[in-house]
Protein backbone atom coordinates (compact mmCIF):
# COMPACT_ATOMS: atom_id res chain seq x y z
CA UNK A 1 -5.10 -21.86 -2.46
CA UNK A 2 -8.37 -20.04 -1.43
CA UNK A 3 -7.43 -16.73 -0.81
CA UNK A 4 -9.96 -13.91 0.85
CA UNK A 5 -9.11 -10.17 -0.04
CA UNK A 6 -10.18 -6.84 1.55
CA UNK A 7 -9.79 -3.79 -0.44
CA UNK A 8 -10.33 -6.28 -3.29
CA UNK A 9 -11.19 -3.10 -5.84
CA UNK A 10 -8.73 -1.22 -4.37
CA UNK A 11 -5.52 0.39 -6.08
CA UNK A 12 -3.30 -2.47 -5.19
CA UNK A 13 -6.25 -5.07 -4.89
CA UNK A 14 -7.13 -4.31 -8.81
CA UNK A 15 -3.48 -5.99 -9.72
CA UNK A 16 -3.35 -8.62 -7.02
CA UNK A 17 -6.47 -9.88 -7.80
CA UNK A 18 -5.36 -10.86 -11.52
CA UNK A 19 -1.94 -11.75 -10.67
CA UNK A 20 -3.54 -14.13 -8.18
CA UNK A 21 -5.97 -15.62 -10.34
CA UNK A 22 -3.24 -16.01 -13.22
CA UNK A 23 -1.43 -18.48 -10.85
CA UNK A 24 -4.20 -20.37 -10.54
CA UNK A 25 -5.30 -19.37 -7.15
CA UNK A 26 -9.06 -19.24 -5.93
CA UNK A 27 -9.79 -15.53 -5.02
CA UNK A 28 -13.08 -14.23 -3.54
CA UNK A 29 -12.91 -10.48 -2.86
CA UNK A 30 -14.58 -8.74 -0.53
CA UNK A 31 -16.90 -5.95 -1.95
CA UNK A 32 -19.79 -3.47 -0.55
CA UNK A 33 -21.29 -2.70 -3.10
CA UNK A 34 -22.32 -3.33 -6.88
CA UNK A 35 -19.94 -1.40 -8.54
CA UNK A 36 -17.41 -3.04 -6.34
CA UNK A 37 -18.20 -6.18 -6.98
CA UNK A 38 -18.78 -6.11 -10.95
CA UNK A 39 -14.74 -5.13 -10.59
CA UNK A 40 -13.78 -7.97 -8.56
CA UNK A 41 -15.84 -10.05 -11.18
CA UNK A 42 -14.14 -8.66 -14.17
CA UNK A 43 -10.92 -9.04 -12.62
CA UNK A 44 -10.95 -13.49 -11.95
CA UNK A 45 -12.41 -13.30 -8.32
CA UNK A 46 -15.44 -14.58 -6.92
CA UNK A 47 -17.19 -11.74 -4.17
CA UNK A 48 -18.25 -11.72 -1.07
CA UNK A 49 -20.68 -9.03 -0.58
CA UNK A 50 -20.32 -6.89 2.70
CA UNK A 51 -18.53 -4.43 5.04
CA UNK A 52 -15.36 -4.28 6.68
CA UNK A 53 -17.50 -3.77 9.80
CA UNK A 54 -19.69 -6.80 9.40
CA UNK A 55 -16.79 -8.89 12.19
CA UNK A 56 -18.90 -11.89 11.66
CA UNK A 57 -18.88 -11.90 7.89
CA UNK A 58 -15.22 -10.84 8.25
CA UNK A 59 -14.27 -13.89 10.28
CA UNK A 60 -16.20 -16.68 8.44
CA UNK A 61 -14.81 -15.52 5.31
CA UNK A 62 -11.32 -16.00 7.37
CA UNK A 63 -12.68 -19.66 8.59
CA UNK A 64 -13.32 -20.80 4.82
CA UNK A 65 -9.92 -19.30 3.32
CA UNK A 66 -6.64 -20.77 3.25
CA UNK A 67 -5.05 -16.91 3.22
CA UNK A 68 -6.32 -13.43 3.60
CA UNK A 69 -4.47 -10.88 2.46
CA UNK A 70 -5.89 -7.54 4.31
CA UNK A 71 -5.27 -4.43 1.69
CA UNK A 72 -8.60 -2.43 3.27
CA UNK A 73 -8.00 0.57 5.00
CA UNK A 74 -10.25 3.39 6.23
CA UNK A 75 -8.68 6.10 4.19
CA UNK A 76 -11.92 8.50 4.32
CA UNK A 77 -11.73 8.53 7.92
CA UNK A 78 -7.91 9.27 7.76
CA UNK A 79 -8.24 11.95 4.31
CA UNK A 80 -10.71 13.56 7.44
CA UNK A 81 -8.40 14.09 9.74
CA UNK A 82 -9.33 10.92 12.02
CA UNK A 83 -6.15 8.83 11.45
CA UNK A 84 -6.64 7.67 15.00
CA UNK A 85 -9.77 5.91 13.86
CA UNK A 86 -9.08 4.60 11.25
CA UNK A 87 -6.33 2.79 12.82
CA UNK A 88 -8.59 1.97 15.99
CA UNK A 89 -11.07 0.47 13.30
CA UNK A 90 -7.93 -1.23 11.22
CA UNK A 91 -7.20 -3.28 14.85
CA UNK A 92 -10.76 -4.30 14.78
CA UNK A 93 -10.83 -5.58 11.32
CA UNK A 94 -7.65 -7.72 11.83
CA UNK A 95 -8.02 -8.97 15.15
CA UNK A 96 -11.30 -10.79 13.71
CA UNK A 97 -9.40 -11.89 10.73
CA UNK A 98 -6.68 -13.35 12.70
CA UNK A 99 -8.47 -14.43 15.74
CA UNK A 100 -10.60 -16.64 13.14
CA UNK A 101 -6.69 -18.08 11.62
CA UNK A 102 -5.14 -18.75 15.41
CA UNK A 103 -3.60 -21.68 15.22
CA UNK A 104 -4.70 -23.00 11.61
CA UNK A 105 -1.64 -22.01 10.13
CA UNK A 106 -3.29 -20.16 7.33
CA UNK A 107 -1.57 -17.66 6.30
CA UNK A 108 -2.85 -13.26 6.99
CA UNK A 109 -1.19 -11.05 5.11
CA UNK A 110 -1.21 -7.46 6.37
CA UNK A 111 0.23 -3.60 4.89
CA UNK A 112 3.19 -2.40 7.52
CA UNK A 113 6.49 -2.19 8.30
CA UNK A 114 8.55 -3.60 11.70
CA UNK A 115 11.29 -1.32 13.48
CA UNK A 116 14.48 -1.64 11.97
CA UNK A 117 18.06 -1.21 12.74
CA UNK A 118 17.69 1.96 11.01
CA UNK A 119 17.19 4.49 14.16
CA UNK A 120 16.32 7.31 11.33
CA UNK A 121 13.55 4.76 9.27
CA UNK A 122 12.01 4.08 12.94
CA UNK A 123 11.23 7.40 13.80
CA UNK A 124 9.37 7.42 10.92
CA UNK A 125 7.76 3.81 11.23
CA UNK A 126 7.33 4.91 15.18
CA UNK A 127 5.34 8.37 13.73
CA UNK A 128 2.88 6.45 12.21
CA UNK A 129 -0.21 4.98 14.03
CA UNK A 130 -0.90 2.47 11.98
CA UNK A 131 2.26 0.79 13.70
CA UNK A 132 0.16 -0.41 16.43
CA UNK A 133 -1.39 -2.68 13.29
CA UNK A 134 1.60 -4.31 12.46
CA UNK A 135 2.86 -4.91 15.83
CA UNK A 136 -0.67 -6.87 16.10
CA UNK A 137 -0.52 -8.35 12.90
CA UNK A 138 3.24 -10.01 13.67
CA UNK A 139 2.06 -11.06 16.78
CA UNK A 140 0.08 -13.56 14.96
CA UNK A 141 3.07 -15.33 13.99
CA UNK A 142 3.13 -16.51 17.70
CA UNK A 143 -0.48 -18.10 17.82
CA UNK A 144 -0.01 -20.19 14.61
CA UNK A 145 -0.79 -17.82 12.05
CA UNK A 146 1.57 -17.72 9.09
CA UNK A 147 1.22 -14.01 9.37
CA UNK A 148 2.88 -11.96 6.99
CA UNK A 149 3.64 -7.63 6.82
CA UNK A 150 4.58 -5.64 3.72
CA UNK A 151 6.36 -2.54 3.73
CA UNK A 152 4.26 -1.59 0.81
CA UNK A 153 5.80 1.84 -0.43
CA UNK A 154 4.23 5.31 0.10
CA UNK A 155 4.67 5.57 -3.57
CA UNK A 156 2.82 2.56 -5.33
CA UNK A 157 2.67 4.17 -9.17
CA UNK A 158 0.92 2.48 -11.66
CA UNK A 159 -2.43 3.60 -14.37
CA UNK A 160 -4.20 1.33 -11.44
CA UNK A 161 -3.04 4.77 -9.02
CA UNK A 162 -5.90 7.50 -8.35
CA UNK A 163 -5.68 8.52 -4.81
CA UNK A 164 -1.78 8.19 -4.04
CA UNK A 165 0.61 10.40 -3.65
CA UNK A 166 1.63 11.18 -6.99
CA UNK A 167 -2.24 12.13 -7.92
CA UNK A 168 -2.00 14.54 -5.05
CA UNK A 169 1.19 15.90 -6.21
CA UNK A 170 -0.23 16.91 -9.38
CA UNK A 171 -3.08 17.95 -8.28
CA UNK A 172 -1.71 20.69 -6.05
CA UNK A 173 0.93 21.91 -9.08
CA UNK A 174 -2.33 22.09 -11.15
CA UNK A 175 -4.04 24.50 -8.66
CA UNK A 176 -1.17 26.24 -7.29
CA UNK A 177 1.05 26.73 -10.59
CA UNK A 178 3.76 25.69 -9.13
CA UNK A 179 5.29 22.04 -9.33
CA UNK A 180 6.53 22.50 -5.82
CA UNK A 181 9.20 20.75 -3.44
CA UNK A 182 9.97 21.52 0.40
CA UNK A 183 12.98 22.95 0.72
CA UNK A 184 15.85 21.17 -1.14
CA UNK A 185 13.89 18.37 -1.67
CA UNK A 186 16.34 15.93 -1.25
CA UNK A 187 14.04 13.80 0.80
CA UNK A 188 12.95 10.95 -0.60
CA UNK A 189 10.55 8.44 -1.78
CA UNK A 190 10.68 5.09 -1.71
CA UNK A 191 8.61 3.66 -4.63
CA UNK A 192 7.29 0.28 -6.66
CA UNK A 193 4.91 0.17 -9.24
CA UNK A 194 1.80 -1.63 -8.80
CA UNK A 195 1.92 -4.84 -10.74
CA UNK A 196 5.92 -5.59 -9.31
CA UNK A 197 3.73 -5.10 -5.88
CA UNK A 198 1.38 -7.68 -6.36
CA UNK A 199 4.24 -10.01 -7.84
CA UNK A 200 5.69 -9.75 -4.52
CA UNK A 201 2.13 -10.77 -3.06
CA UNK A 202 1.92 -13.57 -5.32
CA UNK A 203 5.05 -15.01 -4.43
CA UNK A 204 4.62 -14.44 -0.66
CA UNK A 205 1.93 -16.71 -0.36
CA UNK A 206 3.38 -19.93 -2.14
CA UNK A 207 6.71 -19.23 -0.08
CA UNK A 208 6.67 -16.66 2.47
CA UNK A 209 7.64 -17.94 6.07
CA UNK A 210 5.47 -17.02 9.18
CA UNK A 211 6.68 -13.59 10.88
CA UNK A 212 8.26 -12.47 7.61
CA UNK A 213 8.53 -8.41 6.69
CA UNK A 214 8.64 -7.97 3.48
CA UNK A 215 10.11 -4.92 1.44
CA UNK A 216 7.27 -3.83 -1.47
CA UNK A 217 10.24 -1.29 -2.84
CA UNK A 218 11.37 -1.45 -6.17
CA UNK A 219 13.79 1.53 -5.37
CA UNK A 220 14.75 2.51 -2.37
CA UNK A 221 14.34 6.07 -2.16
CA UNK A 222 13.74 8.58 -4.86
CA UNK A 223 13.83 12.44 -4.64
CA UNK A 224 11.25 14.45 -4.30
CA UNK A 225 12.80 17.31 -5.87
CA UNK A 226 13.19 14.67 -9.14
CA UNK A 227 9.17 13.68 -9.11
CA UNK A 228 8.41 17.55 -8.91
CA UNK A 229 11.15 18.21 -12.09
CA UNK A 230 8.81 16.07 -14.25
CA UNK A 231 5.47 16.91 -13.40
CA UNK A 232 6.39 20.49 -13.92
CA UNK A 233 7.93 19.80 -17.02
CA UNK A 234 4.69 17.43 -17.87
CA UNK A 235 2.03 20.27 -17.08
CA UNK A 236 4.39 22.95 -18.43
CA UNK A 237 4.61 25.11 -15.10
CA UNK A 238 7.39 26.31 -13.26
CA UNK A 239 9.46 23.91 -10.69
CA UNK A 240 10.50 25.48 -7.36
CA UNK A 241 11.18 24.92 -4.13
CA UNK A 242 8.76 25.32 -1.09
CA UNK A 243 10.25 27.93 1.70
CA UNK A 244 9.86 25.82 5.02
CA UNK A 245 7.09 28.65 6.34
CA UNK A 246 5.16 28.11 3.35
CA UNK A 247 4.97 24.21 3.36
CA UNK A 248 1.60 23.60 4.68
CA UNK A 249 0.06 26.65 3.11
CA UNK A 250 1.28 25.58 0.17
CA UNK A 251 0.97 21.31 0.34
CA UNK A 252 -2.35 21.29 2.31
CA UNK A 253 -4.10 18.09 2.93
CA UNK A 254 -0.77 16.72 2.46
CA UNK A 255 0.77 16.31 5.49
CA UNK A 256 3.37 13.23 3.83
CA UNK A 257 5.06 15.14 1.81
CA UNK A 258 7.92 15.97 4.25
CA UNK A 259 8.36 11.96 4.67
CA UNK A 260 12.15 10.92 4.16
CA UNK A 261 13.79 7.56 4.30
CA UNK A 262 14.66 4.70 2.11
CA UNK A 263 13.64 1.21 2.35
CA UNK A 264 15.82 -1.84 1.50
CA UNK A 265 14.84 -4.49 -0.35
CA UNK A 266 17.64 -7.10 -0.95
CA UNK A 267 16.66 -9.27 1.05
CA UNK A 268 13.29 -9.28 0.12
CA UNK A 269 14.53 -10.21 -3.57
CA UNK A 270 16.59 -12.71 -2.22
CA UNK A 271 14.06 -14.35 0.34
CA UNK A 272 11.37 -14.41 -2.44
CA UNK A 273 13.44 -14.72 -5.65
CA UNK A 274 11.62 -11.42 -6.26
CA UNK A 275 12.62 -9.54 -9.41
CA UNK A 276 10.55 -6.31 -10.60
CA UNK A 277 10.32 -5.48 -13.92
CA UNK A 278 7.93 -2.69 -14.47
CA UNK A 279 9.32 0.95 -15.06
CA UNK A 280 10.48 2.84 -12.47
CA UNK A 281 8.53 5.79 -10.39
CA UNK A 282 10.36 8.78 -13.29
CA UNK A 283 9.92 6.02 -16.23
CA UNK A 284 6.40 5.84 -15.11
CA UNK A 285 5.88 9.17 -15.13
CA UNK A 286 7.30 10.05 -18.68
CA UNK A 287 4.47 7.77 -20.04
CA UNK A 288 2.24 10.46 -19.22
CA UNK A 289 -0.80 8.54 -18.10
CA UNK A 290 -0.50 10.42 -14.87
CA UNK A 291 -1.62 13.54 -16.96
CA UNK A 292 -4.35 12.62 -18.47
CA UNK A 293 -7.90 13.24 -17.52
C-alpha cells in the first residue's frame, strides 16, 4: 500500500516508518523542514515537504494514498497551555484528511480512544479534549472511510522517547531531588514500548476493519509509585511521596501525572493476532538509556 504519515519524524512516526517500510509498504512522510525530512529519508520513506496547515497539500497527499495514518499533533501549542487549540487545529487537520478519503474506502488512521463500558476510564477519556477528535475521526467509518483510532498509551517508552512522560518524570527528580509520586501512588500507567506500537500499526492496516478501536497497551496499567522507585534508584536520590497540597508545586508543567486507569488490550491481541515483545515500561527502564545524556 501507499501510505501518507503526519508526524512522520515524530517519537512514534520514527518506528512506524521502518516497520512500515520493512513490510514492504510505500511510505511518504510528511516533513517541514530539512532536518525533518533527511529523517524520514534515512528511515525508508519518501517526503512530502510541508505543513500541517497547508489543507490543500494535506488533502492531495490524502487523494494519492491508499492510507494515512495521522500521528501529528500540536504539542507546542498544548506544552503552552492552549490545549484547546491544539485540538481546534487537530479537527482541522483531519477533517481535510478524511473529507479527501469519503467514500474511497481508504483507510485514516487516527491517535484516540472511544467511551467504554468502563464509567471510571470515561471520565478520563471524557476529560480530555482531544475526544472531540476521535469522535470525528470514527465518524468516518460512516462515510466510507476505513477509519481506524488507537488508544495509543500515555506511556509510549522506547530510546525513540524524548518528550513523554517518562523524560518529564526524570527531569523533575533531577531538579527537585526528589523522585516523587502523588500521594500513594497507586495510580497507574498504562504503557507499550514504541516498536510493539508500531507493530500494532503495521498490522492494522493489512487487517484492521473500518470503525475499529484499537488498544496500543502492552500492559494495562502500571504504578506510578513503581516508575518513581527506579528512577530514584537510577539517579541515586531519594523516593517519596508527594503530599496532595504540594502536587502542582512540586510536578509543574505536568498536569498528567495524577492520570489513573488501565486500558485492556485482549481483544486488541486477539482482533490483530497482536503479540508484543519488547521489554516492559520497568524492563525498559533498568536499561538505563533513559539516563543518559
Amino acid at each position: 500500500m501507499r501510505v501518507f504519515v503526519t508526524g512522520a519524524s515524530g517519537h512514534i512516526g520514527s518506528a512506524v516508518l521502518p516497520e512500515l517500510v520493512g513490510a514492504g509498504h510505500e511510505v511518504v512522510g510528511l516533513a517541514r523542514s530539512d532536518a525533518s525530512g533527511k529523517k524520514v529519508r534515512e528511515l525508508g520513506a519518501d517526503v512530502r515537504r510541508g505543513s500541517l496547515d497547508d489543507l490543500d497539500l494535506l488533502r492531495e497527499a490524502a487523494t494519492e494514498a491508499d492510507a494515512v495514518i495521522h500521528l501529528a499533533f500540536s504539542n507546542e501549542l498544548m506544552m503552552s497551555g492552549d490545549f484547546a487549540g491544539a485540538v481546534a487545529k487537530d479537527l482541522t487537520h483531519v477533517g481535510a484528511l478524511g473529507d479527501a478519503l469519503a467514500g474511497t474506502g481508504k483507510a485514516l488512521f487516527g491517535i484516540g480512544m472511544q467511551r467504554t463500558a468502563d464509567a471510571k476510564a470515561n471520565v478520563t477519556i471524557d476529560a480530555n479534549p482531544r475526544s472531540q477528535v476521535t469522535r470525528l475521526i470514527a465518524d468516518y467509518a460512516q462515510k466510507g472511510v476505513r477509519s481506524v483510532t488507537f488508544a495509543v498509551p500515555p506511556v509510549t517508552h522506547s530510546d525513540l522517547d524524548r518528550h513523554g512522560f517518562i523524560p518529564l518524570m526524570i527531569s523533575i527528580a533531577r531538579r527537585t531531588g526528589i523522585s516523587g509520586y502523588p500521594g500513594t501512588g497507586e495510580n497507574t500507567w498504562p504503557a507499550a514500548h514504541t516498536r510493539d506500537v508500531a507493530t500494532l500499526y503495521r498490522l492494522a492496516l493489512e487487517k484492521a476493519p473500518a470503525g475499529a478501536q484499537l488498544y496500543a497497551a502492552t500492559e494495562q496499567g502500571v504504578p506510578l509509585k513503581k516508575i518513581a522507585e527506579v528512577i530514584g534508584r537510577k539517579l541515586g536520590i531519594p523516593t517519596e511521596s508527594i503530599p496532595d497540597e504540594k502536587t502542582d508545586e512540586h510536578f509543574a508543567g505536568f498536569p498528567f501525572v495524577r492520570i489513573d486507569f488501565r486500558m485492556p488490550n485482549d481483544e486488541t491481541r486477539k482482533l490483530l493476532d497482536w503479540t508484543p515483545s519488547y521489554p516492559g515500561l520497568l524492563a525498559d527502564l533498568e536499561e538505563g538509556h533513559y539516563f543518559h545524556p
